[in-house]
PDB file of N, CA and C in Angstrom:
ATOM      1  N   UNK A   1     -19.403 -56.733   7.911  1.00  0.00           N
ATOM      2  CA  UNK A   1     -18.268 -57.059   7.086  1.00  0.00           C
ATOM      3  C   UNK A   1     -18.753 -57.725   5.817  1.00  0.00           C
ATOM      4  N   UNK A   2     -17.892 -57.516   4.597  1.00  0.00           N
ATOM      5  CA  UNK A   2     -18.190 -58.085   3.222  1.00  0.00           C
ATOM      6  C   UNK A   2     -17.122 -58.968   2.943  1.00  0.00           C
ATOM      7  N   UNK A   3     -17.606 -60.604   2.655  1.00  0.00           N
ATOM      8  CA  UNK A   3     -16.603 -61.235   2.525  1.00  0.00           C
ATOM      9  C   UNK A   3     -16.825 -61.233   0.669  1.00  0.00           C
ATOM     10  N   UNK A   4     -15.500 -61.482   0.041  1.00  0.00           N
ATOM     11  CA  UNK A   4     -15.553 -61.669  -1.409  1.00  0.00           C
ATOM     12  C   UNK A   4     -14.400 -62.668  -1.472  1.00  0.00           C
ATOM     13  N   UNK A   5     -15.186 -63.878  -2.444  1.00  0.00           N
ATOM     14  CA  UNK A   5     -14.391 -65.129  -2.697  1.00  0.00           C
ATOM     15  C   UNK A   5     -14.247 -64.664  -4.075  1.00  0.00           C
ATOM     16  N   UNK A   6     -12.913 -64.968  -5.032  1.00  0.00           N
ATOM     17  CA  UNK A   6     -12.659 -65.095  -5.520  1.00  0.00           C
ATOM     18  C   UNK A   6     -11.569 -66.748  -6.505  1.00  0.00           C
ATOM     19  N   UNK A   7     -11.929 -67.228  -7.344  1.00  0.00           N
ATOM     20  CA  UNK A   7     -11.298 -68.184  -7.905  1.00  0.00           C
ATOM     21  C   UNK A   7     -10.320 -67.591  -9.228  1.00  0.00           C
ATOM     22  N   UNK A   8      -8.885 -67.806  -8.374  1.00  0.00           N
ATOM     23  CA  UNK A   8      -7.918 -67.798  -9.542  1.00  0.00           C
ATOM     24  C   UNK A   8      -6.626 -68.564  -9.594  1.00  0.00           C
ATOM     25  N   UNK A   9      -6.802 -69.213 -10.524  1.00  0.00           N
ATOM     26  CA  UNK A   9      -5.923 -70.498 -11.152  1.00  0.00           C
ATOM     27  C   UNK A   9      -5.884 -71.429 -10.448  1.00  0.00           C
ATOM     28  N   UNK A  10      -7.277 -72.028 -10.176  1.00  0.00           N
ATOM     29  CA  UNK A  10      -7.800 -73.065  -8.699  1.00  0.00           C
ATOM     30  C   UNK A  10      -7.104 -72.671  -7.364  1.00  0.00           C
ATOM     31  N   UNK A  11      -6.797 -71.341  -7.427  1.00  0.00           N
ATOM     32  CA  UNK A  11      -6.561 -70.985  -5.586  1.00  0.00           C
ATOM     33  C   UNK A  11      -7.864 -70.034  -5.341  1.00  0.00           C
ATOM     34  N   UNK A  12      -8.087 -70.220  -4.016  1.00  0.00           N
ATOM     35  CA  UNK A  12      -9.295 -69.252  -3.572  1.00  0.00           C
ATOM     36  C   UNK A  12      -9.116 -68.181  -2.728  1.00  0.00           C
ATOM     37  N   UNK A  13      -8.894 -67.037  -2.718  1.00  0.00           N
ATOM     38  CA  UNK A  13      -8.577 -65.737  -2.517  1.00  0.00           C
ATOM     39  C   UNK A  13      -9.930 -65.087  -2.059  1.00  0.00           C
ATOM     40  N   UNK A  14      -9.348 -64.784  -0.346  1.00  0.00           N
ATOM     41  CA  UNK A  14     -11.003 -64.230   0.264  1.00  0.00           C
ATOM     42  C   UNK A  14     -10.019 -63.052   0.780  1.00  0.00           C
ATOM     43  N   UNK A  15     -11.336 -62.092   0.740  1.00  0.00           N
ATOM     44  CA  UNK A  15     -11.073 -60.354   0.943  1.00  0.00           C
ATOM     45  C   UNK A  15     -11.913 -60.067   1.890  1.00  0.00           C
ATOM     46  N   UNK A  16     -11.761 -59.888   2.475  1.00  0.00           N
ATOM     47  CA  UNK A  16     -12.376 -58.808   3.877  1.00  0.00           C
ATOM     48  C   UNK A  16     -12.597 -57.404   3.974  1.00  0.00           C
ATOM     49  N   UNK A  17     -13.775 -56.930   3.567  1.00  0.00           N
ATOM     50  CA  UNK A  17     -13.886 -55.763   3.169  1.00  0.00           C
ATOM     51  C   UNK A  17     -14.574 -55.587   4.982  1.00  0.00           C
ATOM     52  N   UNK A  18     -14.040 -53.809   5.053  1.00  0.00           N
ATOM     53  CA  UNK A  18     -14.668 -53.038   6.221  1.00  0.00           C
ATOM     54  C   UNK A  18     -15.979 -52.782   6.279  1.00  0.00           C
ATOM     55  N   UNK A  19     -17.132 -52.849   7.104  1.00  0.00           N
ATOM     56  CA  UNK A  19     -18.597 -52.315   7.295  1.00  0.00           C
ATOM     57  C   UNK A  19     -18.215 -50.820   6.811  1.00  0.00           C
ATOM     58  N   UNK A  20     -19.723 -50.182   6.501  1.00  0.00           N
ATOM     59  CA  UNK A  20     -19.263 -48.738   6.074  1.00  0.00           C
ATOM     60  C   UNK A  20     -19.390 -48.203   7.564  1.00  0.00           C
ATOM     61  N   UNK A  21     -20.058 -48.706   8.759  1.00  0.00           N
ATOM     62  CA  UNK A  21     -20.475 -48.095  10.053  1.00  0.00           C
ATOM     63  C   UNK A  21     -18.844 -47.592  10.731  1.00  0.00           C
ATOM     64  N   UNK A  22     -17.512 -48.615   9.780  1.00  0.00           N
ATOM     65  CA  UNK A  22     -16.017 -48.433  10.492  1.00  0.00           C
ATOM     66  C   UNK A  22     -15.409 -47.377  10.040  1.00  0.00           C
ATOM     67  N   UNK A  23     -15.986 -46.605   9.070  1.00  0.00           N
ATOM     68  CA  UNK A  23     -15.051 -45.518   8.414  1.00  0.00           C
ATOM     69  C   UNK A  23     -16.085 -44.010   8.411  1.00  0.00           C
ATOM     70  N   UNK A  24     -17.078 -44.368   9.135  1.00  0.00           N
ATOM     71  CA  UNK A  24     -18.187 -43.243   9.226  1.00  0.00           C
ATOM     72  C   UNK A  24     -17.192 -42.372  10.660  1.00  0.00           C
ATOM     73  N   UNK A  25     -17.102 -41.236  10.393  1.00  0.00           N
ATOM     74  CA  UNK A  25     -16.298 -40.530  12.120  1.00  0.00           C
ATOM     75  C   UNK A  25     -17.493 -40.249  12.893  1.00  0.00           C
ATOM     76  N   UNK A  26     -17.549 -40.350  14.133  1.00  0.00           N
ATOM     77  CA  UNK A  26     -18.095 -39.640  15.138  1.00  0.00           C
ATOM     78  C   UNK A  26     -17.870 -38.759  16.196  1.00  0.00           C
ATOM     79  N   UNK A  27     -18.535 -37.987  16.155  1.00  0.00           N
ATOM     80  CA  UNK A  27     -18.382 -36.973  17.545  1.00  0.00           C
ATOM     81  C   UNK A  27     -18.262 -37.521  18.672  1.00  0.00           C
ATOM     82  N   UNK A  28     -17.316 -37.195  19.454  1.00  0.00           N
ATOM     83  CA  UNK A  28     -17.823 -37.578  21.348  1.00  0.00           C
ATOM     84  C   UNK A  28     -17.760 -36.939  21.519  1.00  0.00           C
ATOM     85  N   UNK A  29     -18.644 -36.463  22.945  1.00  0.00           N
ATOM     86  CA  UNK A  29     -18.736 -35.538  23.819  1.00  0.00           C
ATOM     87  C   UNK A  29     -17.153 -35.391  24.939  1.00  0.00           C
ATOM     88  N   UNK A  30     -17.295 -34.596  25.325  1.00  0.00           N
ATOM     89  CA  UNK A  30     -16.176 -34.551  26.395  1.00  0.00           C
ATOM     90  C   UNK A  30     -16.180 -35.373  27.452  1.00  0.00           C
ATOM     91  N   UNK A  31     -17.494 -35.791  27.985  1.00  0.00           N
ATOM     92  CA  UNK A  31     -17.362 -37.181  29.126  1.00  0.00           C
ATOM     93  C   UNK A  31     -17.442 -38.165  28.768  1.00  0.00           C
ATOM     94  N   UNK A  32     -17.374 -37.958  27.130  1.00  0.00           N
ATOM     95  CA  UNK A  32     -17.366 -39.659  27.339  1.00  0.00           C
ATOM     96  C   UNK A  32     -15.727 -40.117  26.515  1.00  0.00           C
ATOM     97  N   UNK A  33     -14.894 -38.864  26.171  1.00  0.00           N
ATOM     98  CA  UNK A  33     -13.476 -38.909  26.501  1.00  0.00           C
ATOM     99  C   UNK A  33     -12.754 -39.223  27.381  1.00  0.00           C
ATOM    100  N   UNK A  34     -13.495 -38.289  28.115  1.00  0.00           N
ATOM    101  CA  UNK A  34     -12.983 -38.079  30.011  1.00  0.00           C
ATOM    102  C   UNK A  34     -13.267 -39.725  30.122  1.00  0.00           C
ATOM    103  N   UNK A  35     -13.995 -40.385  30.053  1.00  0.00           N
ATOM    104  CA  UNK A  35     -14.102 -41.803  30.304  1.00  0.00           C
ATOM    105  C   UNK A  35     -13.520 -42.863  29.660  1.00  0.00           C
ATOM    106  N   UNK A  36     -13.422 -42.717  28.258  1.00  0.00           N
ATOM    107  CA  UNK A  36     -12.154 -43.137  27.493  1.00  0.00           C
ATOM    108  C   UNK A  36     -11.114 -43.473  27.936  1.00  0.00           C
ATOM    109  N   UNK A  37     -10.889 -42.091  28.815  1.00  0.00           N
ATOM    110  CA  UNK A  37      -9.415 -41.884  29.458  1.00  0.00           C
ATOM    111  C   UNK A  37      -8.642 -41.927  29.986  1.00  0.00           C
ATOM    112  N   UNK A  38      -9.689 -42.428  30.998  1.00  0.00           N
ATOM    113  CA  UNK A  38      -9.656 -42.161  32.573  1.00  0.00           C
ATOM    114  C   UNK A  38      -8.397 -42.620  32.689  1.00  0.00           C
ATOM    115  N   UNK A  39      -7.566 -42.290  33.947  1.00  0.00           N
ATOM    116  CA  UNK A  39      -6.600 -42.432  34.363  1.00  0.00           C
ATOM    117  C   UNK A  39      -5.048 -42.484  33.402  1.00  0.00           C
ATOM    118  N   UNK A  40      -5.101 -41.847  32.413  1.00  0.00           N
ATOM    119  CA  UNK A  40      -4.386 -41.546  31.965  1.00  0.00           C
ATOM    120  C   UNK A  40      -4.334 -39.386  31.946  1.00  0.00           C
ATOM    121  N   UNK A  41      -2.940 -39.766  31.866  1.00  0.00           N
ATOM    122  CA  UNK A  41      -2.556 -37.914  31.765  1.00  0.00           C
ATOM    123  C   UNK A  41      -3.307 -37.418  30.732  1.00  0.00           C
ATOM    124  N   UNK A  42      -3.887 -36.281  29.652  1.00  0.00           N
ATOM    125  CA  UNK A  42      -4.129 -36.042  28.744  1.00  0.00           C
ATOM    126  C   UNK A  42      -4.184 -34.520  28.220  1.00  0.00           C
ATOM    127  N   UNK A  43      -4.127 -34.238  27.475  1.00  0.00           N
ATOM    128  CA  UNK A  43      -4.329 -32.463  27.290  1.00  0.00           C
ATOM    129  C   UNK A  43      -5.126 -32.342  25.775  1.00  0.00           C
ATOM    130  N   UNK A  44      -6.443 -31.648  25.869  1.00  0.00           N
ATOM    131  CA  UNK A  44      -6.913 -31.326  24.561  1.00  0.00           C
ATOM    132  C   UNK A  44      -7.175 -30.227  23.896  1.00  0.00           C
ATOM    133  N   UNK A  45      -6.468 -30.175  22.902  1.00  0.00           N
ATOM    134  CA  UNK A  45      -6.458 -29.348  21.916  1.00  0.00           C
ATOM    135  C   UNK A  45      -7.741 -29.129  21.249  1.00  0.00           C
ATOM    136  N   UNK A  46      -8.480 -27.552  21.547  1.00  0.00           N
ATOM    137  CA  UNK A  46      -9.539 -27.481  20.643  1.00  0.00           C
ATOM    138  C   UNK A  46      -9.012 -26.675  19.602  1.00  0.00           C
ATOM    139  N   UNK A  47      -9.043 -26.956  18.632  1.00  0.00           N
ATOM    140  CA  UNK A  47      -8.635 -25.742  17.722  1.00  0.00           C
ATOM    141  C   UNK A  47     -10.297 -26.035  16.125  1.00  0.00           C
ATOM    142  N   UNK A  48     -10.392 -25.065  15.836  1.00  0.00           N
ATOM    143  CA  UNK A  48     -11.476 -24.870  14.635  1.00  0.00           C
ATOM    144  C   UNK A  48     -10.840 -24.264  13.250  1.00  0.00           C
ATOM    145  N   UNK A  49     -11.540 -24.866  12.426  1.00  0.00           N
ATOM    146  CA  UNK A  49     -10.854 -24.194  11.024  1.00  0.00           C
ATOM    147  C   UNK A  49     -11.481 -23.034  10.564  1.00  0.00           C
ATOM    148  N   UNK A  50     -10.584 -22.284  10.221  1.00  0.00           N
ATOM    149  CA  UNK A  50     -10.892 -20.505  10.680  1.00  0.00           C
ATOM    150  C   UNK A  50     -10.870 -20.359  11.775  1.00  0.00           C
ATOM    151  N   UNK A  51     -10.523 -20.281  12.708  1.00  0.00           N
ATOM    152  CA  UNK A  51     -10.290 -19.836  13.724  1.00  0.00           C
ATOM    153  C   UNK A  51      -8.731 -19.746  13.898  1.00  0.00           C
ATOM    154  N   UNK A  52      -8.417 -18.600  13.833  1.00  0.00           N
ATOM    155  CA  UNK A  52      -7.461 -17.656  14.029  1.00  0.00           C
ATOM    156  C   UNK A  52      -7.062 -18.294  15.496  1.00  0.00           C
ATOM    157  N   UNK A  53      -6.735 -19.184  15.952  1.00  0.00           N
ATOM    158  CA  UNK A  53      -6.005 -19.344  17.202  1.00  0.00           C
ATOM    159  C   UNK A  53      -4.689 -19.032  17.326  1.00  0.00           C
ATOM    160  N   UNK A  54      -4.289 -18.762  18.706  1.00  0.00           N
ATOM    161  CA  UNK A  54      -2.360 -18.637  18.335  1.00  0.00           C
ATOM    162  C   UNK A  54      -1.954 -19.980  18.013  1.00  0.00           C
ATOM    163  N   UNK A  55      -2.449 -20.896  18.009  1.00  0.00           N
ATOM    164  CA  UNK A  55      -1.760 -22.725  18.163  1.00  0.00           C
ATOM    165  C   UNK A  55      -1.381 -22.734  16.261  1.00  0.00           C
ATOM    166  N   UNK A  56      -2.497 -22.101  15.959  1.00  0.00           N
ATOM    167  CA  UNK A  56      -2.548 -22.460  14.320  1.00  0.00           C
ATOM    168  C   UNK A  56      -1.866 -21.432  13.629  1.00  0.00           C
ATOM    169  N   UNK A  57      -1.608 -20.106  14.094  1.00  0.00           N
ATOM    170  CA  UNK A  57      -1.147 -19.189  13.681  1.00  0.00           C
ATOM    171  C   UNK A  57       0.864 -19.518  14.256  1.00  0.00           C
ATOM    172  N   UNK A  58       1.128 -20.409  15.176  1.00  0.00           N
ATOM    173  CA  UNK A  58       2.529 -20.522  15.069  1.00  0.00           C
ATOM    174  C   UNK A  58       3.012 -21.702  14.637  1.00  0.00           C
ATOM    175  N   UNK A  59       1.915 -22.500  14.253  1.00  0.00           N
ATOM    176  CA  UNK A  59       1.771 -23.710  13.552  1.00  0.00           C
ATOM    177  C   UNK A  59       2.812 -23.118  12.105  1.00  0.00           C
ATOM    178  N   UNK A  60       2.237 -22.735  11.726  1.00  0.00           N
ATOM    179  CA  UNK A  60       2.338 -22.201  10.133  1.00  0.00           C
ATOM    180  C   UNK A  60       3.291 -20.913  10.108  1.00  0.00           C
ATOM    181  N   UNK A  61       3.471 -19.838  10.860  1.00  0.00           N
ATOM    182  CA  UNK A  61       4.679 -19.328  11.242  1.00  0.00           C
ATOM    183  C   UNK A  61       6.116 -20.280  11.005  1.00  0.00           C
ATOM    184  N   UNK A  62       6.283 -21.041  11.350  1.00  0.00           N
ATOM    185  CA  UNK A  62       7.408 -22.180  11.981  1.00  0.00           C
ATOM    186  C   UNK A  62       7.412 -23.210  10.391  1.00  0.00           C
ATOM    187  N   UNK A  63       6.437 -23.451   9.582  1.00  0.00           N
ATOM    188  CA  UNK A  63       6.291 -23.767   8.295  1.00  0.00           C
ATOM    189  C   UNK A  63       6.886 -23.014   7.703  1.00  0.00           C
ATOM    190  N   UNK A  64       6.079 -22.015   7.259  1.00  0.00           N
ATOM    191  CA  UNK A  64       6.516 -20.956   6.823  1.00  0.00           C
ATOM    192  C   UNK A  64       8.127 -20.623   6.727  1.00  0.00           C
ATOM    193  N   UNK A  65       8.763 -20.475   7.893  1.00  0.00           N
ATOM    194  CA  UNK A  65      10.406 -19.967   7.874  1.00  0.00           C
ATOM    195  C   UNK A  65      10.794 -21.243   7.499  1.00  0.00           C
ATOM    196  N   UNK A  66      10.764 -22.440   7.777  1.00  0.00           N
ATOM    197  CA  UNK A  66      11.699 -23.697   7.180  1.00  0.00           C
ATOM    198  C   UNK A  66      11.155 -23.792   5.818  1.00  0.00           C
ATOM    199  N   UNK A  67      10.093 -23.718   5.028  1.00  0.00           N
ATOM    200  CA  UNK A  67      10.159 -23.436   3.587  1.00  0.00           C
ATOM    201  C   UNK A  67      10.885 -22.399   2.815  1.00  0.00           C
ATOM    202  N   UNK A  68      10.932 -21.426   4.169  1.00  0.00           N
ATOM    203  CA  UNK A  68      12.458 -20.261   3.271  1.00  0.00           C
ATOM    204  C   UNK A  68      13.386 -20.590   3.373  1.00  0.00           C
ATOM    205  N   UNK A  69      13.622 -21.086   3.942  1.00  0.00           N
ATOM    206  CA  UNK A  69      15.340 -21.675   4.918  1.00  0.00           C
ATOM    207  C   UNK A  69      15.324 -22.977   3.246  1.00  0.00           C
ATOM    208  N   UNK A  70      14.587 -23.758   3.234  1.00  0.00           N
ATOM    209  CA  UNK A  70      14.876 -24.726   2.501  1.00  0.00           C
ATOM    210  C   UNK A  70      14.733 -23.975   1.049  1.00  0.00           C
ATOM    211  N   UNK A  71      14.323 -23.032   0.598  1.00  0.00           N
ATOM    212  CA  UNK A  71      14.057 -22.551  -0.479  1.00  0.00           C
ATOM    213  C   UNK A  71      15.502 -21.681  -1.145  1.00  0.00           C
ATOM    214  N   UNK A  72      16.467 -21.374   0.105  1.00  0.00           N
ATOM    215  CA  UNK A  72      17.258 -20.361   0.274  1.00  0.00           C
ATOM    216  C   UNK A  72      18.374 -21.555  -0.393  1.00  0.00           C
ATOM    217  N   UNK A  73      18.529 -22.560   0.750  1.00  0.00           N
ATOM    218  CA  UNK A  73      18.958 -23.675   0.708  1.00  0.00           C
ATOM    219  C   UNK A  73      19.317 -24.525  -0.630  1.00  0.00           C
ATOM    220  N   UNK A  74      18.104 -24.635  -1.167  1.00  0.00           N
ATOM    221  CA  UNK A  74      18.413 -25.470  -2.827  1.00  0.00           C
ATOM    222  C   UNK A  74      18.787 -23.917  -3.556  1.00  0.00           C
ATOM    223  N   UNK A  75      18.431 -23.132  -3.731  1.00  0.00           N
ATOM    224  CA  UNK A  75      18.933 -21.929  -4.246  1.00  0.00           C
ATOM    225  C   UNK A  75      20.611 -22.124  -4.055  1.00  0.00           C
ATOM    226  N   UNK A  76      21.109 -22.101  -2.686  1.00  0.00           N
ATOM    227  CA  UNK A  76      22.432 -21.883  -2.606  1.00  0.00           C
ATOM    228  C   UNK A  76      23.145 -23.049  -3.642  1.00  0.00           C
ATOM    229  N   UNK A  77      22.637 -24.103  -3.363  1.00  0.00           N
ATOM    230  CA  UNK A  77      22.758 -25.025  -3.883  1.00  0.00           C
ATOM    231  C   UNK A  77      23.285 -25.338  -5.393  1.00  0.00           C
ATOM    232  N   UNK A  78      21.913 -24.674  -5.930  1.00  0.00           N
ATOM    233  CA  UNK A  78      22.126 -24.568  -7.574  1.00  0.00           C
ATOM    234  C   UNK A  78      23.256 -23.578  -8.218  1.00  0.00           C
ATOM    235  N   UNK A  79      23.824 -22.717  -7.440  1.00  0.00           N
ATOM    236  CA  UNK A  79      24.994 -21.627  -8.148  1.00  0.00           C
ATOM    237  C   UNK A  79      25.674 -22.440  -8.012  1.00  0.00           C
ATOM    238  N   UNK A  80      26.118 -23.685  -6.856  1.00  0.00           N
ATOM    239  CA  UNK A  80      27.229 -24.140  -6.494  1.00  0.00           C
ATOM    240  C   UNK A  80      27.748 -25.117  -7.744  1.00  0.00           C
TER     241      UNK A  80
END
């Protein structure tokens, strides 16, 4: 952690900055999820970018029609 003191108008103002080790992501493996976890219900989603899965392909299907629906929508809107 980075502490920073600052002096303004004789008050002293301290900031707490994050380590960079807290905002670095890491991989886990699957057992050591599974251990994370333990005893809780859980379900995991693998999905990859590019990868054509059905999860991502009705993801964006279901986008897709409520951006027409809403597009249709302010359209109707504006004649009115």
């Amino acid at each position: 952690m980075h502490f920073t003191l600052q002096l303004i108008n004789d008050e002293i103002l301290i900031s707490v900055n994050r380590s960079i080790s807290e905002d670095a992501g890491r991989v886990i493996t699957d057992e050591a999820l599974a251990v994370m976890l333990s005893g809780l219900d859980y379900h995991k989603i693998k999905d990859e970018l590019g990868d054509e899965s059905p999860l991502a392909i009705e993801i964006w299907r279901v986008f897709l029609a409520l951006m027409a629906i809403a597009l249709i929508a302010e359209a109707a809107l504006c004649l009115g």
